[in-house]
Protein backbone atom coordinates (compact mmCIF):
# COMPACT_ATOMS: atom_id res chain seq x y z
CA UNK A 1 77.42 202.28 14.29
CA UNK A 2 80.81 201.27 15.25
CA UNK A 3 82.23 200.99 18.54
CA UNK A 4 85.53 201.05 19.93
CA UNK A 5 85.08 198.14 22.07
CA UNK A 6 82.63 194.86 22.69
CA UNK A 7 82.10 196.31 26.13
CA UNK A 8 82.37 200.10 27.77
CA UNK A 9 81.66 202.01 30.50
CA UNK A 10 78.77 204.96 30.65
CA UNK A 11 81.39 207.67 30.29
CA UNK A 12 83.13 205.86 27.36
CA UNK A 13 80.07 206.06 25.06
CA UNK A 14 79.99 209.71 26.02
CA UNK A 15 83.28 210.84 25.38
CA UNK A 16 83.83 208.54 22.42
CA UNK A 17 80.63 207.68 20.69
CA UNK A 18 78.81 210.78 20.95
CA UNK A 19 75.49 209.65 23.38
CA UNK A 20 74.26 212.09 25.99
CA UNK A 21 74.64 210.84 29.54
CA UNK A 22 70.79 211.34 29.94
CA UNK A 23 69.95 209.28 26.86
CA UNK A 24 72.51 206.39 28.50
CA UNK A 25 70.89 206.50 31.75
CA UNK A 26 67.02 206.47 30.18
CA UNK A 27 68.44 202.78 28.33
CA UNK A 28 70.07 201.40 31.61
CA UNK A 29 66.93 201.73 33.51
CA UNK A 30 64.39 200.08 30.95
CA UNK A 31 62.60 197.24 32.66
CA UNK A 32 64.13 193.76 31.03
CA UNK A 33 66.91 195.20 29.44
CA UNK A 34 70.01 192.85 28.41
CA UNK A 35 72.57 195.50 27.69
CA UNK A 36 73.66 197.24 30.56
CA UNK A 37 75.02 196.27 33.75
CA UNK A 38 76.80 197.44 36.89
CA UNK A 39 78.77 195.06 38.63
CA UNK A 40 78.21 194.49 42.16
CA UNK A 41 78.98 197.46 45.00
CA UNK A 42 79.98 199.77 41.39
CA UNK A 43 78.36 202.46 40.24
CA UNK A 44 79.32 202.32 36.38
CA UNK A 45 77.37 201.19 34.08
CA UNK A 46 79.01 198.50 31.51
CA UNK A 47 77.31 198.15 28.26
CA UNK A 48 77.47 195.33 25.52
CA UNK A 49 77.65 197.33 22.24
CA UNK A 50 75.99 194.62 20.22
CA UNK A 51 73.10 194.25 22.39
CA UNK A 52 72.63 197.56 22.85
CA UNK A 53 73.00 198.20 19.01
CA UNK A 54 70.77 195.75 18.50
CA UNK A 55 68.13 197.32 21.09
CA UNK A 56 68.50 200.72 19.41
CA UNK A 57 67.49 199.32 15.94
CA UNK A 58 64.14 197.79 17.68
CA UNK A 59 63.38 201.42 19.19
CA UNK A 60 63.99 203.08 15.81
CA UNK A 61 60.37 203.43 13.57
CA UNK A 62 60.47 202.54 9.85
């Protein structure tokens, strides 16, 4: 897939790349994960869209 941008916030992947806010939140909180980040005192998530790419394509079964 093709993002927008190297890096986005939670709601940005919603409104513009078509993930569910549940599915989001269910990657942010897997133990280890490089991908997603808040910074400090925020409550956004920030995600790197290659990582996270990257991540999705080691979930996927073939």
């Amino acid at each position: 897939m093709q993002y927008p941008r190297k890096m986005m916030k939670t709601t940005e992947l919603v409104r513009e790349c078509g993930y569910t806010y549940k599915y989001l939140l269910r990657m942010a909180h897997i133990p280890g994960q490089k991908y997603a980040r808040k910074l400090p005192g925020g409550k956004d998530f920030y995600w790197d869209t290659e990582k996270f790419e990257r991540a999705q394509e080691k979930l996927i079964p073939r």
